[in-house]
PDB file of N, CA and C in Angstrom:
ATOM      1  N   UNK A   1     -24.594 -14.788 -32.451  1.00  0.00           N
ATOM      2  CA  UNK A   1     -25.784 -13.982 -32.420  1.00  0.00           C
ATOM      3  C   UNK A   1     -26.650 -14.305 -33.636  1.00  0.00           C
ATOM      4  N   UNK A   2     -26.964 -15.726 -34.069  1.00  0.00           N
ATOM      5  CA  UNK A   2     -27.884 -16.372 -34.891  1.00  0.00           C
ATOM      6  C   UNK A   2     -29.135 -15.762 -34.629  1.00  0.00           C
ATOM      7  N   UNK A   3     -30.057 -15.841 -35.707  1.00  0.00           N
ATOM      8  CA  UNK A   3     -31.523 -15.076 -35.795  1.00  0.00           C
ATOM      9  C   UNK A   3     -31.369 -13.914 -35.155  1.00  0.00           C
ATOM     10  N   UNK A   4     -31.068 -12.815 -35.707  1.00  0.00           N
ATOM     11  CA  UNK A   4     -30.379 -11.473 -34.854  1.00  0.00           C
ATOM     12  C   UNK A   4     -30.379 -10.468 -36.006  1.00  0.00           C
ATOM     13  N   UNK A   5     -31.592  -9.146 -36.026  1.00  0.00           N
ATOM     14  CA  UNK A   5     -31.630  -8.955 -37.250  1.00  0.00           C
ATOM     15  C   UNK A   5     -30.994  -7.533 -36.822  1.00  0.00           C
ATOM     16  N   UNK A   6     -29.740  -7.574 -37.404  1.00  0.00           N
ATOM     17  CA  UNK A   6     -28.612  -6.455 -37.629  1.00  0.00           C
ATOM     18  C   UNK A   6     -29.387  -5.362 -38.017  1.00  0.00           C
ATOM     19  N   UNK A   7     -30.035  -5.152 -39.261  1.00  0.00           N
ATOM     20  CA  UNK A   7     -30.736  -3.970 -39.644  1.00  0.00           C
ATOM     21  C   UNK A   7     -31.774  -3.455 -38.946  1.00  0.00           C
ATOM     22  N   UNK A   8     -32.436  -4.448 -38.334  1.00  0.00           N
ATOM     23  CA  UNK A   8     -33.114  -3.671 -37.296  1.00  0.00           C
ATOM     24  C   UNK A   8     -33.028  -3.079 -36.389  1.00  0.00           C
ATOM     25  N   UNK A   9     -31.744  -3.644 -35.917  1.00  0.00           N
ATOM     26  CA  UNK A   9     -31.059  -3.028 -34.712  1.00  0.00           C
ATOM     27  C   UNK A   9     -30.791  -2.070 -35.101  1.00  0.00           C
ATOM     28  N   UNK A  10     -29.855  -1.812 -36.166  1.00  0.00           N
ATOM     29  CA  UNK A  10     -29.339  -0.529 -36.733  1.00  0.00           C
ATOM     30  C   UNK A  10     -30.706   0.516 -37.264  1.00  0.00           C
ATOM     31  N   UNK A  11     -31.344   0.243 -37.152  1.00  0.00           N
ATOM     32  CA  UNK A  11     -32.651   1.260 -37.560  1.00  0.00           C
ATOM     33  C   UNK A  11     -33.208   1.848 -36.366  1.00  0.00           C
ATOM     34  N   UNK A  12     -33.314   0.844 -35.184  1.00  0.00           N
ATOM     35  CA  UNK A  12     -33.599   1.395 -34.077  1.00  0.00           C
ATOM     36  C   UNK A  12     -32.936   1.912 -33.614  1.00  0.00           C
ATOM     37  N   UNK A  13     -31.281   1.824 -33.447  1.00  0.00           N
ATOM     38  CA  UNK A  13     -30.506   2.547 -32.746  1.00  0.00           C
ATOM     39  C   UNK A  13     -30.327   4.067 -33.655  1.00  0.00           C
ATOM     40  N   UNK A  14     -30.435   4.133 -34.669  1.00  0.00           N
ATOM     41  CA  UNK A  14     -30.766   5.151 -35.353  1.00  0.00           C
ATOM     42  C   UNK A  14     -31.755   5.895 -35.177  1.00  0.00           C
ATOM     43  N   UNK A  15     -32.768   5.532 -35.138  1.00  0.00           N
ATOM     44  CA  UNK A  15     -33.875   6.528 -35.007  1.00  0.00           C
ATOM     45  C   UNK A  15     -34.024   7.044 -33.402  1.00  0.00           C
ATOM     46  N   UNK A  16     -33.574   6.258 -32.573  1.00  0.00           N
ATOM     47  CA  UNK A  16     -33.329   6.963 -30.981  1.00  0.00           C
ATOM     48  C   UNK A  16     -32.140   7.526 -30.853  1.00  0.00           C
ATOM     49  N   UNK A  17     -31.452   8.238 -31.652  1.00  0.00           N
ATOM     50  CA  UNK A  17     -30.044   8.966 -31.524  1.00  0.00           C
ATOM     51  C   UNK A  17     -30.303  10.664 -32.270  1.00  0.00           C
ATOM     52  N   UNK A  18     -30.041  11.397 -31.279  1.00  0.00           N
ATOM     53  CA  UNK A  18     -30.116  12.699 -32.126  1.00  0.00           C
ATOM     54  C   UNK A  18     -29.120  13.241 -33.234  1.00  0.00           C
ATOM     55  N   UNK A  19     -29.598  14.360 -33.670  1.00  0.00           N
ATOM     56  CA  UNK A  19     -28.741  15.268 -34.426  1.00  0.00           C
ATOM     57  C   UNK A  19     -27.718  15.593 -34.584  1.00  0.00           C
ATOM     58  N   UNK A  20     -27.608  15.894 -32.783  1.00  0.00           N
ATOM     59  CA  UNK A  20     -26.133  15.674 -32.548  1.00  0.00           C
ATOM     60  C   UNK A  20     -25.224  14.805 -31.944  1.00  0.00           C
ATOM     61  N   UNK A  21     -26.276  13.629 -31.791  1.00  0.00           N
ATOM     62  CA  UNK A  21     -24.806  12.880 -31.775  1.00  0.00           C
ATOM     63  C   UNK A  21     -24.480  12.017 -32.956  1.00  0.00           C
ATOM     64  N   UNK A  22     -25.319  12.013 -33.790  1.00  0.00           N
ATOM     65  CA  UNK A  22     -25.293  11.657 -35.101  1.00  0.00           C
ATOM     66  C   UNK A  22     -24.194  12.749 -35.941  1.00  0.00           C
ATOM     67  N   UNK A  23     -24.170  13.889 -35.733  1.00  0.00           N
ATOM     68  CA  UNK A  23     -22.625  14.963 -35.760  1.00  0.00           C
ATOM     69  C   UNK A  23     -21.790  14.624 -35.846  1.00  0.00           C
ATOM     70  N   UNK A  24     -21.822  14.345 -34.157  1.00  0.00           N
ATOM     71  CA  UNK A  24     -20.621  14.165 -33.456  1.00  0.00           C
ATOM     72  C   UNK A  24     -20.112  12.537 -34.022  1.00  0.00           C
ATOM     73  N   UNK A  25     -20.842  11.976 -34.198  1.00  0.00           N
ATOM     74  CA  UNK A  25     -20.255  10.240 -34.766  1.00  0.00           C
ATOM     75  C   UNK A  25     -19.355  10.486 -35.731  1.00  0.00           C
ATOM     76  N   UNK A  26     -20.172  11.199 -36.690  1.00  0.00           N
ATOM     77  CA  UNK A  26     -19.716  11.655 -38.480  1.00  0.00           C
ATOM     78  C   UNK A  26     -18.599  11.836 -38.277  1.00  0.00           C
ATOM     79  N   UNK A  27     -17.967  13.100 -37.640  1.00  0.00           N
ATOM     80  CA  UNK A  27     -17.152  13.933 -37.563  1.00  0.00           C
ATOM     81  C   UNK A  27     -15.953  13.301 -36.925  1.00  0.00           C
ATOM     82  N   UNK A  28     -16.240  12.295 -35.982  1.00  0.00           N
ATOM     83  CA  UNK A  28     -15.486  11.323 -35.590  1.00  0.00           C
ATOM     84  C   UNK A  28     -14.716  10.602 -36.505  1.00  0.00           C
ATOM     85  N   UNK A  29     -15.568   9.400 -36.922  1.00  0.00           N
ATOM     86  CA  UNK A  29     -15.271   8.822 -37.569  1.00  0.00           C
ATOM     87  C   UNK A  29     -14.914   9.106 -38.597  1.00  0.00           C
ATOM     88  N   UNK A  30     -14.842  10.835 -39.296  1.00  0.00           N
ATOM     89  CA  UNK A  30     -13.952  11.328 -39.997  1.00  0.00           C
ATOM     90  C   UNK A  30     -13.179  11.804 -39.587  1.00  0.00           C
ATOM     91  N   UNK A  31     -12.323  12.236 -38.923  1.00  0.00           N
ATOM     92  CA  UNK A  31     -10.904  12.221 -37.933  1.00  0.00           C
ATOM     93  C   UNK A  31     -10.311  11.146 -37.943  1.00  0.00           C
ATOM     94  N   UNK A  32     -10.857   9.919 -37.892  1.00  0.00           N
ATOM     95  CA  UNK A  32     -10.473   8.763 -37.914  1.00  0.00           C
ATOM     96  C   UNK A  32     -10.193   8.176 -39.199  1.00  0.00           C
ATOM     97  N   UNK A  33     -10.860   8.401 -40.323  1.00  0.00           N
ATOM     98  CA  UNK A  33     -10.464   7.893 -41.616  1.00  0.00           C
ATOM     99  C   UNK A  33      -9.463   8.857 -42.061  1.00  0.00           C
ATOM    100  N   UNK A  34      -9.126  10.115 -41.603  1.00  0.00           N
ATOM    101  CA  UNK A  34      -8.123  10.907 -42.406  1.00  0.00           C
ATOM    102  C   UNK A  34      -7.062  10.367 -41.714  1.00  0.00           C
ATOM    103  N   UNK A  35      -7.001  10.579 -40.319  1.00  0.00           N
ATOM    104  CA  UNK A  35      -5.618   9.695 -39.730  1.00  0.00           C
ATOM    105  C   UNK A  35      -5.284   8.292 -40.294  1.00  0.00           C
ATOM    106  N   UNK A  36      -6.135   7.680 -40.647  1.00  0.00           N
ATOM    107  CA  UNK A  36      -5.914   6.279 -41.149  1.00  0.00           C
ATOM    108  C   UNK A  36      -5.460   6.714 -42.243  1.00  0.00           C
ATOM    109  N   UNK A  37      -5.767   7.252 -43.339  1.00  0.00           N
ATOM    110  CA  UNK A  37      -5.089   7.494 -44.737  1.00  0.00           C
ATOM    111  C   UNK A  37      -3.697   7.801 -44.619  1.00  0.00           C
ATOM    112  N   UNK A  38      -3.272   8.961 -43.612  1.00  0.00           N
ATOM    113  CA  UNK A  38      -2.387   9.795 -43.128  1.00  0.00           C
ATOM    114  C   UNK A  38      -1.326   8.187 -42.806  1.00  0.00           C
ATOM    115  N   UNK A  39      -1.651   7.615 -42.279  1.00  0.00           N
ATOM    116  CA  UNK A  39      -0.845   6.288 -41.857  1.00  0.00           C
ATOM    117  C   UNK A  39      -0.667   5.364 -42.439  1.00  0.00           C
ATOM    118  N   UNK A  40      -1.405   5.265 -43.515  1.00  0.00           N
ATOM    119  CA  UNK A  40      -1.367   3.916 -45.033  1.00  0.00           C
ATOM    120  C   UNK A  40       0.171   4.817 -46.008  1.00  0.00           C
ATOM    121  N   UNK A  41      -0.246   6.172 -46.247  1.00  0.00           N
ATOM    122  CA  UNK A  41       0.558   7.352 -46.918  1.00  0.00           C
ATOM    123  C   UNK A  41       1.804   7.057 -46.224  1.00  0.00           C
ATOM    124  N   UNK A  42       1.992   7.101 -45.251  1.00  0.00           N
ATOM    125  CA  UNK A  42       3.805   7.224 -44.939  1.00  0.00           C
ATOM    126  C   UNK A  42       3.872   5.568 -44.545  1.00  0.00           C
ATOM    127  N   UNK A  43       3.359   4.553 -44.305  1.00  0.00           N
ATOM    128  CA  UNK A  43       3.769   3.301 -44.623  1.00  0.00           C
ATOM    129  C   UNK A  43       4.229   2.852 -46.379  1.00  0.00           C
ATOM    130  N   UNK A  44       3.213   3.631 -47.089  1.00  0.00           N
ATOM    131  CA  UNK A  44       3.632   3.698 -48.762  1.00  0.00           C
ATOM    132  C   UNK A  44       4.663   4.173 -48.968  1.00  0.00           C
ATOM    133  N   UNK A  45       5.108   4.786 -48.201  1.00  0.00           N
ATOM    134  CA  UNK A  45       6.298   5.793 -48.247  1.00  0.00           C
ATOM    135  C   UNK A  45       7.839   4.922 -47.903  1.00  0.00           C
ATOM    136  N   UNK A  46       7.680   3.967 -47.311  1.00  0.00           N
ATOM    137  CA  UNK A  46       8.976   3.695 -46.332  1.00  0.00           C
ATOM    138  C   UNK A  46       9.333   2.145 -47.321  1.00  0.00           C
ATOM    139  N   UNK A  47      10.850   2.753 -47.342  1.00  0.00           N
ATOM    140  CA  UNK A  47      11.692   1.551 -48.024  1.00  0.00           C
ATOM    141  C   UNK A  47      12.020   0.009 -47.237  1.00  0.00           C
ATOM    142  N   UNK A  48      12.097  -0.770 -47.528  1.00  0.00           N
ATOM    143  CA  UNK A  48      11.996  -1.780 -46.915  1.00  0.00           C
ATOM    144  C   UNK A  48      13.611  -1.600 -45.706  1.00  0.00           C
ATOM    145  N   UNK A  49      14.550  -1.155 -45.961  1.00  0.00           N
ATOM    146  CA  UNK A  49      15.687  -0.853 -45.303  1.00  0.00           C
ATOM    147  C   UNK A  49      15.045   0.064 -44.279  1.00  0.00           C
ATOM    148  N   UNK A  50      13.886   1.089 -44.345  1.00  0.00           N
ATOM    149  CA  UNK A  50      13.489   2.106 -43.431  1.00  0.00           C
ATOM    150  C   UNK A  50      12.875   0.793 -42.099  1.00  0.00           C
ATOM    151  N   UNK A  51      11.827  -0.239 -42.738  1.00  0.00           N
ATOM    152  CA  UNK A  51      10.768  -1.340 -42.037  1.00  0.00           C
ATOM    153  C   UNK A  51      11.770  -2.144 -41.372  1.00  0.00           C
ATOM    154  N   UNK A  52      13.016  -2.077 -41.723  1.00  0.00           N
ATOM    155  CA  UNK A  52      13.834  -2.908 -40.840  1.00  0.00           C
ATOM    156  C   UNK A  52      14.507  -2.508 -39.470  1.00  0.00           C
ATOM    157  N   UNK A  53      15.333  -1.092 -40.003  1.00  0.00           N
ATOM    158  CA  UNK A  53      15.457  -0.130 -38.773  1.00  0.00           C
ATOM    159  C   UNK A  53      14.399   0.400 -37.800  1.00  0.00           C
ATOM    160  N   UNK A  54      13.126   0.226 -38.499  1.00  0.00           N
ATOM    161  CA  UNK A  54      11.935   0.620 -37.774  1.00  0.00           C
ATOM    162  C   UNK A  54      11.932  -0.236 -36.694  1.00  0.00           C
ATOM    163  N   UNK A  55      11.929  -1.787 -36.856  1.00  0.00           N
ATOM    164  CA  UNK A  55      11.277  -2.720 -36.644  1.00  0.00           C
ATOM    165  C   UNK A  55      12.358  -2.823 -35.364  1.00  0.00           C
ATOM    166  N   UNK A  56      13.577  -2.679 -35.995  1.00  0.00           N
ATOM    167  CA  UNK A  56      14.646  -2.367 -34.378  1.00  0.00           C
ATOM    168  C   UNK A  56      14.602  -1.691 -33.567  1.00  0.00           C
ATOM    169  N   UNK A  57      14.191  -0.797 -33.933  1.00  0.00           N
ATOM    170  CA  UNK A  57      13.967   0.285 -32.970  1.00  0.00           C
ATOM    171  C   UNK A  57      12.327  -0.134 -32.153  1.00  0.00           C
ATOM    172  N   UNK A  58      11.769  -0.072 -32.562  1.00  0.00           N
ATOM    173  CA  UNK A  58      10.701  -1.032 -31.698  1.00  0.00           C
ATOM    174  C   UNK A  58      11.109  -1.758 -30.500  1.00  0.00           C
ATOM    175  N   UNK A  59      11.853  -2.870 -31.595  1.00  0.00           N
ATOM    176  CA  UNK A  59      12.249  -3.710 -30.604  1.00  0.00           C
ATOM    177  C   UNK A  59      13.267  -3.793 -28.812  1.00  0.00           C
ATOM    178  N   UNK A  60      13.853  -3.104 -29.588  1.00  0.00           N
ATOM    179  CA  UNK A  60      14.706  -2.022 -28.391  1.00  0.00           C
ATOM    180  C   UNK A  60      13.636  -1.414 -27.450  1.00  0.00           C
ATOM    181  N   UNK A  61      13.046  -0.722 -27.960  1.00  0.00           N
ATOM    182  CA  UNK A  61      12.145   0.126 -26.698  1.00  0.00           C
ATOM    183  C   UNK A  61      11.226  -0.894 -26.105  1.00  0.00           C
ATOM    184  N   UNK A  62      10.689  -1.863 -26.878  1.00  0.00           N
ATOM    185  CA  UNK A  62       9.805  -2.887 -26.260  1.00  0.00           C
ATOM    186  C   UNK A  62      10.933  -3.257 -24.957  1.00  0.00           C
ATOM    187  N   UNK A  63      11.919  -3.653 -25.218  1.00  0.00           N
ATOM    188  CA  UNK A  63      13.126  -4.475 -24.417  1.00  0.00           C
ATOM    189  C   UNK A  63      12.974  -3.294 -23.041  1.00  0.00           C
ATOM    190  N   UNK A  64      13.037  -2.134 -23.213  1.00  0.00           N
ATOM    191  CA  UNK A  64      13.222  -0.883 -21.828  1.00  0.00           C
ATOM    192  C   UNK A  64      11.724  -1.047 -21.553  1.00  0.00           C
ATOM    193  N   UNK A  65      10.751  -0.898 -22.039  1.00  0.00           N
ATOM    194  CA  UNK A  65       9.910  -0.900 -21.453  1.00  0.00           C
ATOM    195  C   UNK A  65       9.525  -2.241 -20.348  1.00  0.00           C
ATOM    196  N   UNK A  66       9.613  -3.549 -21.260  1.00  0.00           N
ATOM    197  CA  UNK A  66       9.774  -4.483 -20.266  1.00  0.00           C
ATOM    198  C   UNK A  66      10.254  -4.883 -19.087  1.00  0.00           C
ATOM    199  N   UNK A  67      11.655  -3.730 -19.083  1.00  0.00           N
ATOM    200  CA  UNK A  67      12.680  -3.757 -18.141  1.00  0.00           C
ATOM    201  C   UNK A  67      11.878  -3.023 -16.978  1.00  0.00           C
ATOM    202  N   UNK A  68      11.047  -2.004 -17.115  1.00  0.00           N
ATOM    203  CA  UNK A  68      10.688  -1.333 -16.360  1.00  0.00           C
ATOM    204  C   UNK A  68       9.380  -1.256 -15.897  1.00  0.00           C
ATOM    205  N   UNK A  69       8.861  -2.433 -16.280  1.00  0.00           N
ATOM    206  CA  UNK A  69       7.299  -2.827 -16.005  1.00  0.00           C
ATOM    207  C   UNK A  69       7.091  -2.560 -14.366  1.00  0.00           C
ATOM    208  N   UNK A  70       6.034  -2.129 -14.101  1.00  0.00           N
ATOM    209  CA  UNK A  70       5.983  -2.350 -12.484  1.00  0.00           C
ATOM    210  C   UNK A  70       4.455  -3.452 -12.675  1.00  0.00           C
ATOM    211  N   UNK A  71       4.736  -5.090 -11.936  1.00  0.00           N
ATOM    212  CA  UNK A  71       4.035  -5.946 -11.635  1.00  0.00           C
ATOM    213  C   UNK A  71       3.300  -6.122 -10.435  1.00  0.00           C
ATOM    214  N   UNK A  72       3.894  -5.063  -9.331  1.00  0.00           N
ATOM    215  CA  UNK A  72       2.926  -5.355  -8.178  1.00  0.00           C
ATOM    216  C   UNK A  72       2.362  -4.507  -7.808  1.00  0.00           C
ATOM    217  N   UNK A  73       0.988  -4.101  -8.922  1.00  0.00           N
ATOM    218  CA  UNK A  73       0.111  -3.565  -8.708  1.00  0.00           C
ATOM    219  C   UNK A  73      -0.679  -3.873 -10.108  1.00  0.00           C
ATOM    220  N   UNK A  74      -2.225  -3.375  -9.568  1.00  0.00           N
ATOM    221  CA  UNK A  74      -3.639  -4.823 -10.941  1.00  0.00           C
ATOM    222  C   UNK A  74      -4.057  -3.303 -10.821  1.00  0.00           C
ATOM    223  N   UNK A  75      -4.645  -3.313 -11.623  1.00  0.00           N
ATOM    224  CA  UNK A  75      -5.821  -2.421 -12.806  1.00  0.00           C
ATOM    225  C   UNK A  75      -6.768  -4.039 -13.170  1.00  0.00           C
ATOM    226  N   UNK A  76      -8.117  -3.231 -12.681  1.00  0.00           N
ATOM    227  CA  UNK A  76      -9.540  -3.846 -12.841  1.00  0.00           C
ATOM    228  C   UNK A  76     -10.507  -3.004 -13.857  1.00  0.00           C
ATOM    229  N   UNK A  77     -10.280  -3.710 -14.809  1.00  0.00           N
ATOM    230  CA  UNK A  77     -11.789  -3.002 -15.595  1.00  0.00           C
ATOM    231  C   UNK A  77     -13.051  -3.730 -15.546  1.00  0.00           C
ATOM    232  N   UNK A  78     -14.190  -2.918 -15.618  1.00  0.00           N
ATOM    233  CA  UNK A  78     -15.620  -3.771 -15.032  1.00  0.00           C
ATOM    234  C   UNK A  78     -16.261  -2.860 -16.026  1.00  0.00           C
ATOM    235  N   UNK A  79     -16.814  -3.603 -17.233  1.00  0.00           N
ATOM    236  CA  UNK A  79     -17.923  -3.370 -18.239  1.00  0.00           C
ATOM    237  C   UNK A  79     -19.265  -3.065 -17.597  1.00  0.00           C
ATOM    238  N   UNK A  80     -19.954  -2.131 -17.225  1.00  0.00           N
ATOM    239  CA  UNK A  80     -21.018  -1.842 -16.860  1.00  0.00           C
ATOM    240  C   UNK A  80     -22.187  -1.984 -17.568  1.00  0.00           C
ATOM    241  N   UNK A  81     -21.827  -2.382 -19.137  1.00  0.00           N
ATOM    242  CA  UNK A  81     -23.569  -2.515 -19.761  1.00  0.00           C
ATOM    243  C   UNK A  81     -24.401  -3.652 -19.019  1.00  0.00           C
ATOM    244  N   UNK A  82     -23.566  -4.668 -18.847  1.00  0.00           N
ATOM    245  CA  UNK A  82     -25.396  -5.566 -18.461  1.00  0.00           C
ATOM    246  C   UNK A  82     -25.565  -5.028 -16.862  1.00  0.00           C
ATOM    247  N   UNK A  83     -24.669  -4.091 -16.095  1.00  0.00           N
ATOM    248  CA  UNK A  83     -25.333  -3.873 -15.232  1.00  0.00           C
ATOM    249  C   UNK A  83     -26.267  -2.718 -15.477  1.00  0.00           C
ATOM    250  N   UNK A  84     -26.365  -1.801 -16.230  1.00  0.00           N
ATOM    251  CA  UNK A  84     -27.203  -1.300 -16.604  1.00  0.00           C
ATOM    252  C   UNK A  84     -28.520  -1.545 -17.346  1.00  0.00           C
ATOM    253  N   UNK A  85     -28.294  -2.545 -17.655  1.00  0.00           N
ATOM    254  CA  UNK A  85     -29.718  -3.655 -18.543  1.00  0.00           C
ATOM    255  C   UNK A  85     -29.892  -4.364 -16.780  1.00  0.00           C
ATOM    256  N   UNK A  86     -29.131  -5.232 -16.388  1.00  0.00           N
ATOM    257  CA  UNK A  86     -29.871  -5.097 -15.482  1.00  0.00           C
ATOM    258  C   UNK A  86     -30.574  -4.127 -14.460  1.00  0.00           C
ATOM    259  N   UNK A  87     -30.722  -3.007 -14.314  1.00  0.00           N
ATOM    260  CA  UNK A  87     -30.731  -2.025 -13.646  1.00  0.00           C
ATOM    261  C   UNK A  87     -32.584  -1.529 -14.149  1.00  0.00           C
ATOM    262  N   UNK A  88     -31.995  -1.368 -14.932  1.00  0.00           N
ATOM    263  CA  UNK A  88     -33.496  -0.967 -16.315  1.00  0.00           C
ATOM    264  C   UNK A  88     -34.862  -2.280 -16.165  1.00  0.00           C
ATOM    265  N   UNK A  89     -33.922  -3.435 -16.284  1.00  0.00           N
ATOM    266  CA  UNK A  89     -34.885  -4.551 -15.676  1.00  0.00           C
ATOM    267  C   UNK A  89     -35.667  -4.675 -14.680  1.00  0.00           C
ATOM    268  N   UNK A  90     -34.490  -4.504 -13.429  1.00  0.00           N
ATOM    269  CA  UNK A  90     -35.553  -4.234 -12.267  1.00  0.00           C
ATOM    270  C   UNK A  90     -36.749  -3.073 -12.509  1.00  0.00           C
ATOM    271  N   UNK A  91     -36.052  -1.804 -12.780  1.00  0.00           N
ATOM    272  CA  UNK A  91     -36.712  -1.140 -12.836  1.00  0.00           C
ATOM    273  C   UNK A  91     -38.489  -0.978 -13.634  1.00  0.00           C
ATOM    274  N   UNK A  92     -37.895  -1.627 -14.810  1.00  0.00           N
ATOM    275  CA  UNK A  92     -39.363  -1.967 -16.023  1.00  0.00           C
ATOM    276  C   UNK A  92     -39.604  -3.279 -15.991  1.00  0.00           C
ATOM    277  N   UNK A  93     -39.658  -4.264 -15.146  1.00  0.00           N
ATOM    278  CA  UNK A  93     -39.787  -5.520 -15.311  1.00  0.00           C
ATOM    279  C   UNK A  93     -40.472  -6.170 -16.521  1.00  0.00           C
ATOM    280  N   UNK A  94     -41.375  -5.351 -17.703  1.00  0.00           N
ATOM    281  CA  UNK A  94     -41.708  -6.057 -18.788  1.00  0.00           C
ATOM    282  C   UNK A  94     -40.576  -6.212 -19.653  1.00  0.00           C
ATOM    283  N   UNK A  95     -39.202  -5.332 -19.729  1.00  0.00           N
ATOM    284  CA  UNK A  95     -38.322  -5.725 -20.126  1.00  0.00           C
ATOM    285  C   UNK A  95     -37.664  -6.792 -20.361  1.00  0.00           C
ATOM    286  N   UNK A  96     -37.673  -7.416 -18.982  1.00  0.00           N
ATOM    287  CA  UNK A  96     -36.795  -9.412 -18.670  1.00  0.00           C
ATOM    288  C   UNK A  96     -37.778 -10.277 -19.725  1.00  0.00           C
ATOM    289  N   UNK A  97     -38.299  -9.915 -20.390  1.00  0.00           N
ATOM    290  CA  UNK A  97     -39.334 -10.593 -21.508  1.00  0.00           C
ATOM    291  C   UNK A  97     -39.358 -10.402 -22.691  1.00  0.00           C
ATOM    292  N   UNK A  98     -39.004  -8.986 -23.121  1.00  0.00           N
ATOM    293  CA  UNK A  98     -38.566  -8.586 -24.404  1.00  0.00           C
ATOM    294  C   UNK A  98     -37.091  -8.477 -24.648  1.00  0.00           C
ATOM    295  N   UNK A  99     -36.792  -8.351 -25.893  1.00  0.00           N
ATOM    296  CA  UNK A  99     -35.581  -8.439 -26.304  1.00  0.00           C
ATOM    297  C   UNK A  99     -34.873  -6.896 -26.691  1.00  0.00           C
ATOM    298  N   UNK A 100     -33.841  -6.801 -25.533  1.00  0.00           N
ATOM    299  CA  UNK A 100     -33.471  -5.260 -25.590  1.00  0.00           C
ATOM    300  C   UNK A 100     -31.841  -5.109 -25.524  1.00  0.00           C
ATOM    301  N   UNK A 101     -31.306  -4.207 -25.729  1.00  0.00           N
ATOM    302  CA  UNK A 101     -29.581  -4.106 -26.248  1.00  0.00           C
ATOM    303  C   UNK A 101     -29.297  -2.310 -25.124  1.00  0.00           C
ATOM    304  N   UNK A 102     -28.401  -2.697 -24.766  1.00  0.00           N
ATOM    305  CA  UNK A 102     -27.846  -1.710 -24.248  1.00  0.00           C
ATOM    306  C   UNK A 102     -26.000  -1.563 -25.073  1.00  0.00           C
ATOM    307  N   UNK A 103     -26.286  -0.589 -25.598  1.00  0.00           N
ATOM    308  CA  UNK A 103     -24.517  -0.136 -26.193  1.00  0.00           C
ATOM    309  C   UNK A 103     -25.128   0.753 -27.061  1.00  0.00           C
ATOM    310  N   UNK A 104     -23.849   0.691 -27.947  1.00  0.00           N
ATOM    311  CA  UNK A 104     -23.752   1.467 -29.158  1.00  0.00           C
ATOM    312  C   UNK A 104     -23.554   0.061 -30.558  1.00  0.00           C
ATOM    313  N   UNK A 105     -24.208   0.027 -31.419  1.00  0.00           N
ATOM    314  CA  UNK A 105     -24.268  -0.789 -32.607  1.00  0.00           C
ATOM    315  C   UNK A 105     -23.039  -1.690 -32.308  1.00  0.00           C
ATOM    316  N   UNK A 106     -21.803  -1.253 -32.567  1.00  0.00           N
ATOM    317  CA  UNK A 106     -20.521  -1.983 -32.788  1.00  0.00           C
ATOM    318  C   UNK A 106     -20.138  -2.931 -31.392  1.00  0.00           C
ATOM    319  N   UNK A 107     -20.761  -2.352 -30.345  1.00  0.00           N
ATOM    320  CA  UNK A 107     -21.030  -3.276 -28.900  1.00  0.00           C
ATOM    321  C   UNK A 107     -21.878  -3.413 -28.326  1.00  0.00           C
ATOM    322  N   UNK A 108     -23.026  -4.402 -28.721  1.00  0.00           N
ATOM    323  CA  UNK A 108     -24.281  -4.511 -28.270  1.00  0.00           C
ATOM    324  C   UNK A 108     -23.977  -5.722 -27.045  1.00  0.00           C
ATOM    325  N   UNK A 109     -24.805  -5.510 -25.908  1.00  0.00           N
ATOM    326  CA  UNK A 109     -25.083  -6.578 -24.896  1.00  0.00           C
ATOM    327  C   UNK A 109     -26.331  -6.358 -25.101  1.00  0.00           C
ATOM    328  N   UNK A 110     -26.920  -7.727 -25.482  1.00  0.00           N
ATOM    329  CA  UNK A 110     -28.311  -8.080 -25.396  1.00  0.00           C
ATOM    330  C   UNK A 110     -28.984  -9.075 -24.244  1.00  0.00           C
ATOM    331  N   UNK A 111     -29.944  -8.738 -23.828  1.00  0.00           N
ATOM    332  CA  UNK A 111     -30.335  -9.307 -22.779  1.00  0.00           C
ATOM    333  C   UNK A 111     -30.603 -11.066 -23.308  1.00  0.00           C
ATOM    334  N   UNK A 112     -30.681 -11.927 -22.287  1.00  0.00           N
ATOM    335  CA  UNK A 112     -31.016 -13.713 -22.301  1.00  0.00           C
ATOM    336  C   UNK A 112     -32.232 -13.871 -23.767  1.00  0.00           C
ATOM    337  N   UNK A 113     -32.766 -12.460 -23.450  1.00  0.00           N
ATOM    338  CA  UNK A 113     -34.422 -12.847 -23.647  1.00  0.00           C
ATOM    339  C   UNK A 113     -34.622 -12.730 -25.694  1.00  0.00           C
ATOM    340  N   UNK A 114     -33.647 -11.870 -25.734  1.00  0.00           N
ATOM    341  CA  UNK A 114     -33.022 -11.687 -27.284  1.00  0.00           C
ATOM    342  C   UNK A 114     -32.309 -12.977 -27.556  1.00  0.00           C
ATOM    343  N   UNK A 115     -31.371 -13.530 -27.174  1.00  0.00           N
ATOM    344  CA  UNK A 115     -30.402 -14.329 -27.467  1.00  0.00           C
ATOM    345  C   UNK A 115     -31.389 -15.976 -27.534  1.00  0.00           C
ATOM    346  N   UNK A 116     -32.646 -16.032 -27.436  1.00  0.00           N
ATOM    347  CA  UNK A 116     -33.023 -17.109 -27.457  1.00  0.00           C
ATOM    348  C   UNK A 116     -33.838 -17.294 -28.743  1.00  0.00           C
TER     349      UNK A 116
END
């Protein structure tokens, strides 16, 4: 994503996001850094004799779980952003000309017309 100006993106996706979901992000992503601390803290914690028994025990359950895989049956996942950029396209056709992003910052799909 050469010539691709990150801060702008991030300014625009900022300024079209409300109050609250600008909240709700915060608040997130602080849930998320305390659990992460919470999980660095008891890895600091564990003796290398604990990382070994750990690491067996893992391994073991990996082994049952494998045992018990069921293979004949698929799970399909289908990413819907560029069908939604496309969607918006048809719809605004000056769009297929300008350069536009459908996601959230950390997963942007940008249309052809950006990427050139």
């Amino acid at each position: 994503m050469q010539g691709i100006d990150k801060e702008k993106i991030a300014k625009i996706i900022e300024e079209n996001t409300g109050e609250k979901y600008n909240a709700f992000s915060k608040k997130k992503q602080d849930r998320m850094d305390k659990r992460n601390a919470e999980i660095k803290a008891t890895i600091a914690k564990l003796k290398e004799d604990d990382l070994e028994r750990l690491w067996k025990e893992v391994d073991e359950r990996t082994s049952v779980l494998e045992a018990s895989r069921e293979l004949s049956r698929h799970c399909v996942h289908i990413d819907m952003d560029a069908f939604f950029a496309a969607v918006e396209m048809r719809d605004e056709p000056r769009l297929r000309t300008i350069p536009m992003a459908v996601g959230s910052f950390p997963m942007l799909t940008v249309s052809e017309a950006s990427k050139a």
